[in-house]
Protein backbone atom coordinates (compact mmCIF):
# COMPACT_ATOMS: atom_id res chain seq x y z
CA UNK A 1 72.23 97.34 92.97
CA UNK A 2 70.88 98.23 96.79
CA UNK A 3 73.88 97.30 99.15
CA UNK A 4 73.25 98.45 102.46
CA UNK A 5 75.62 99.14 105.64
CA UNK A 6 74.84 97.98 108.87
CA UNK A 7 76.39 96.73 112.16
CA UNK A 8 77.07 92.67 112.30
CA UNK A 9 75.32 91.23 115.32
CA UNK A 10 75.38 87.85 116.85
CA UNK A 11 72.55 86.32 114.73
CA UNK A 12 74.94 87.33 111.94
CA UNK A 13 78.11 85.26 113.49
CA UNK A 14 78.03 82.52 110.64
CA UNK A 15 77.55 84.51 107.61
CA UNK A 16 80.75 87.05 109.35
CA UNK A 17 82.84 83.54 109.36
CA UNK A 18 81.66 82.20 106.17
CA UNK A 19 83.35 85.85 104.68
CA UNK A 20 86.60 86.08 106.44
CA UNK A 21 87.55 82.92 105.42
CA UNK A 22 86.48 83.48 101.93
CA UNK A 23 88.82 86.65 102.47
CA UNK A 24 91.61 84.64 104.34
CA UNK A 25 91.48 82.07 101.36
CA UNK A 26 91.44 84.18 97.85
CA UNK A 27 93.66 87.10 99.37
CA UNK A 28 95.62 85.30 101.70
CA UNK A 29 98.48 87.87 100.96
CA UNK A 30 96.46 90.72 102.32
CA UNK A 31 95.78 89.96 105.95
CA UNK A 32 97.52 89.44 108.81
CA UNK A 33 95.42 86.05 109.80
CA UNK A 34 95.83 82.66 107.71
CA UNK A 35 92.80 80.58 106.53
CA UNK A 36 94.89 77.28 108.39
CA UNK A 37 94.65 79.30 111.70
CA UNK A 38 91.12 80.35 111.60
CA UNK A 39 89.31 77.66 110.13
CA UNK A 40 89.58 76.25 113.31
CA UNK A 41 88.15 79.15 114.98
CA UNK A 42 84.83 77.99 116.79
CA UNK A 43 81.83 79.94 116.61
CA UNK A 44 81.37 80.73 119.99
CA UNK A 45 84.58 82.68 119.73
CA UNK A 46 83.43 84.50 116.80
CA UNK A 47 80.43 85.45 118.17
CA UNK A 48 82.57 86.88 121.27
CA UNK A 49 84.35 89.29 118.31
CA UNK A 50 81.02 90.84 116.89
CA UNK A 51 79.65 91.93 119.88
CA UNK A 52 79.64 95.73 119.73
CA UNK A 53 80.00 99.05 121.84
CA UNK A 54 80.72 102.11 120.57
CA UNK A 55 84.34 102.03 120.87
CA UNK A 56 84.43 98.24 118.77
CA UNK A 57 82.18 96.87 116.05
CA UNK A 58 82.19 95.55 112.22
CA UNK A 59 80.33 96.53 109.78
CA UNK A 60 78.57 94.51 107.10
CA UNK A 61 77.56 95.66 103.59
CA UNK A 62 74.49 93.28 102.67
CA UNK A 63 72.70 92.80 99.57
CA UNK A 64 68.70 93.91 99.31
CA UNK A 65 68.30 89.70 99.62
CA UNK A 66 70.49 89.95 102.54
CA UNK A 67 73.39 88.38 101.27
CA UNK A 68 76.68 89.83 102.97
CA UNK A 69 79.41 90.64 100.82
CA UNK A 70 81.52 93.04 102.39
CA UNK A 71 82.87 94.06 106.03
CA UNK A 72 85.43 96.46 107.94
CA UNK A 73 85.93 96.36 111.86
CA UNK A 74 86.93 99.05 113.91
CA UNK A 75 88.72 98.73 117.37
CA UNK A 76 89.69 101.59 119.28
CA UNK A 77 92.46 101.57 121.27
CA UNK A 78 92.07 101.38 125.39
CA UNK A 79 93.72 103.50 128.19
CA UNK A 80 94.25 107.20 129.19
CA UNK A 81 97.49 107.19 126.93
CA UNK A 82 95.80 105.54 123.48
CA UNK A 83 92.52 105.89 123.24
CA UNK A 84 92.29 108.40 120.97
CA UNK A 85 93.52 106.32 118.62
CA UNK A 86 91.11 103.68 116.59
CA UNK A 87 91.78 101.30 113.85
CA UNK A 88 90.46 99.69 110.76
CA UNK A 89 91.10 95.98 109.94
CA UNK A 90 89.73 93.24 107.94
CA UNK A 91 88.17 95.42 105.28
CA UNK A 92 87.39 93.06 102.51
CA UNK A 93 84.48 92.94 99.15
CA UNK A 94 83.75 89.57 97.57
CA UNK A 95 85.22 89.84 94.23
CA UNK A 96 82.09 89.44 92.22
CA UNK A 97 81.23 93.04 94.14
CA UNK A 98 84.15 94.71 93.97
CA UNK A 99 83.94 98.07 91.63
CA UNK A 100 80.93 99.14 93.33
CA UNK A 101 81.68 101.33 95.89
CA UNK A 102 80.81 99.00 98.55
CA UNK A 103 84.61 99.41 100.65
CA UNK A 104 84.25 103.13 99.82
CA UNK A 105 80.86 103.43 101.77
CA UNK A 106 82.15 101.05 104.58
CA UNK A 107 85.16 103.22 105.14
CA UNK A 108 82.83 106.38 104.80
CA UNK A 109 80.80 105.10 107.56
CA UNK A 110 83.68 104.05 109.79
CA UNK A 111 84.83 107.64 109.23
CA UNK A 112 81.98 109.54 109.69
CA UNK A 113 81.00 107.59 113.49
CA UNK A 114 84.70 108.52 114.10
CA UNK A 115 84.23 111.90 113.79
CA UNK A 116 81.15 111.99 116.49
CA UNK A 117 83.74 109.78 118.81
CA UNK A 118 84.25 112.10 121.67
CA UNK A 119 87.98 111.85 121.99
CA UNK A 120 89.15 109.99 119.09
CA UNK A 121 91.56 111.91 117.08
CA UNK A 122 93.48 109.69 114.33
CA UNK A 123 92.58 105.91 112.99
CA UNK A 124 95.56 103.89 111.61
CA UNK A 125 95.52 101.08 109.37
CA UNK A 126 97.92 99.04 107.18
CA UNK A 127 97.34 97.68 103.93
CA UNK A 128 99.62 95.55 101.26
CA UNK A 129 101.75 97.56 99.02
CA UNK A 130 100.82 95.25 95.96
CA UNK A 131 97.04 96.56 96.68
CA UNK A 132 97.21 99.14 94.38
CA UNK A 133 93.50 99.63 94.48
CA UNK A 134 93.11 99.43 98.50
CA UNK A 135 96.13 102.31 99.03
CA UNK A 136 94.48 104.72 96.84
CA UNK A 137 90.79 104.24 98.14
CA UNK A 138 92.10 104.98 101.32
CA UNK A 139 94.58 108.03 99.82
CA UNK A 140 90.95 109.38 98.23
CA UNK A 141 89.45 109.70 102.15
CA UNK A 142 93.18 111.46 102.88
CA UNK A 143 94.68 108.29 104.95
CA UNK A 144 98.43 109.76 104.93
CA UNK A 145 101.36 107.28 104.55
CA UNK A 146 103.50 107.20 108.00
CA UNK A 147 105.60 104.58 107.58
CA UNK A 148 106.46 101.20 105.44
CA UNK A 149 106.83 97.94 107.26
CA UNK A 150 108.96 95.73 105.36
CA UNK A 151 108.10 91.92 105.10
CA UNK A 152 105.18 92.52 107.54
CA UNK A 153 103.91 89.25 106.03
CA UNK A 154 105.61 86.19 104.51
CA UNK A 155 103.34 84.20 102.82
CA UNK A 156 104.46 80.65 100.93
CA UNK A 157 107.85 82.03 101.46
CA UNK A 158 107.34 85.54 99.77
CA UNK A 159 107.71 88.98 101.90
CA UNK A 160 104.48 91.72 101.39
CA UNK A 161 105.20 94.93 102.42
CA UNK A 162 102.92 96.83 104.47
CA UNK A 163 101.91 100.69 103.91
CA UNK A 164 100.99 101.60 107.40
CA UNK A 165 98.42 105.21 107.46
CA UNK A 166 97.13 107.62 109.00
CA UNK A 167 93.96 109.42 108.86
CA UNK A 168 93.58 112.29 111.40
CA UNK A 169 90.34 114.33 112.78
CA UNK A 170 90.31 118.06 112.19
């Protein structure tokens, strides 16, 4: 199966939606946003998000048909005291695609821009305990452990613990 990588642009603001809240609905347990708050969201306000620089963007993974079925966003941090810092968020693969690499090569692409960042020296990002799978992808790229949050999220009254990492530029 051809999945590619690219950057999300504007033209791809509705497809981007249609995904997080696919994400937001059948993991609701793994991010930080619920599918009640962000169905609302409207689309000119999504559209704001996906506009890119170097320093922010989110990457796609689309089918050869052009179907997108996975994404990860990077943010890097602003001002003289934290911008080398950068982080990865919202890293999710439909399930009928997961097994295939496609969150590996996402990650593998944030990683590898990072590393032509002038400045940037570390990204962090957290990630559910429970996602067993998720923790050790990101243990495989050498994303270090720095701390647990406990009960970062409650979700229909249950606590998930957060593994919050570390992944620094040599």
């Amino acid at each position: 199966m051809m999945i590619y990588i690219k950057d999300l642009n504007i033209e791809d603001a509705k497809i981007y939606w249609e995904l997080r809240l696919e994400a937001l609905k059948i993991s609701p347990e793994a991010f930080g946003s619920s599918y009640e708050d962000a169905v609302q969201t409207p689309i000119n306000e999504i559209e704001e998000r996906i506009k890119k620089d170097n320093n922010n963007y989110i990457l796609g993974a689309f089918t050869a048909d052009t179907q997108l079925v996975g994404m990860a966003r990077f943010t890097r941090e602003q001002g003289l005291k934290l911008k080398h810092k950068g982080m990865i968020t919202g890293v999710y693969v439909s399930s009928q695609y997961r097994g295939k690499g496609i969150a590996k090569d996402l990650i593998k692409e944030i990683l590898s821009r990072g590393k032509e960042t002038e400045g940037l020296k570390q990204i962090n990002l957290s990630v559910v305990r429970t996602n067993h799978v998720a923790v050790k992808l990101y243990k495989g790229f050498g994303f270090e452990t720095f701390g647990i949050e406990k009960n970062a999220l409650i979700y229909n009254g249950q606590g998930y613990d957060e593994e919050l990492m570390i992944y620094f530029f040599e």
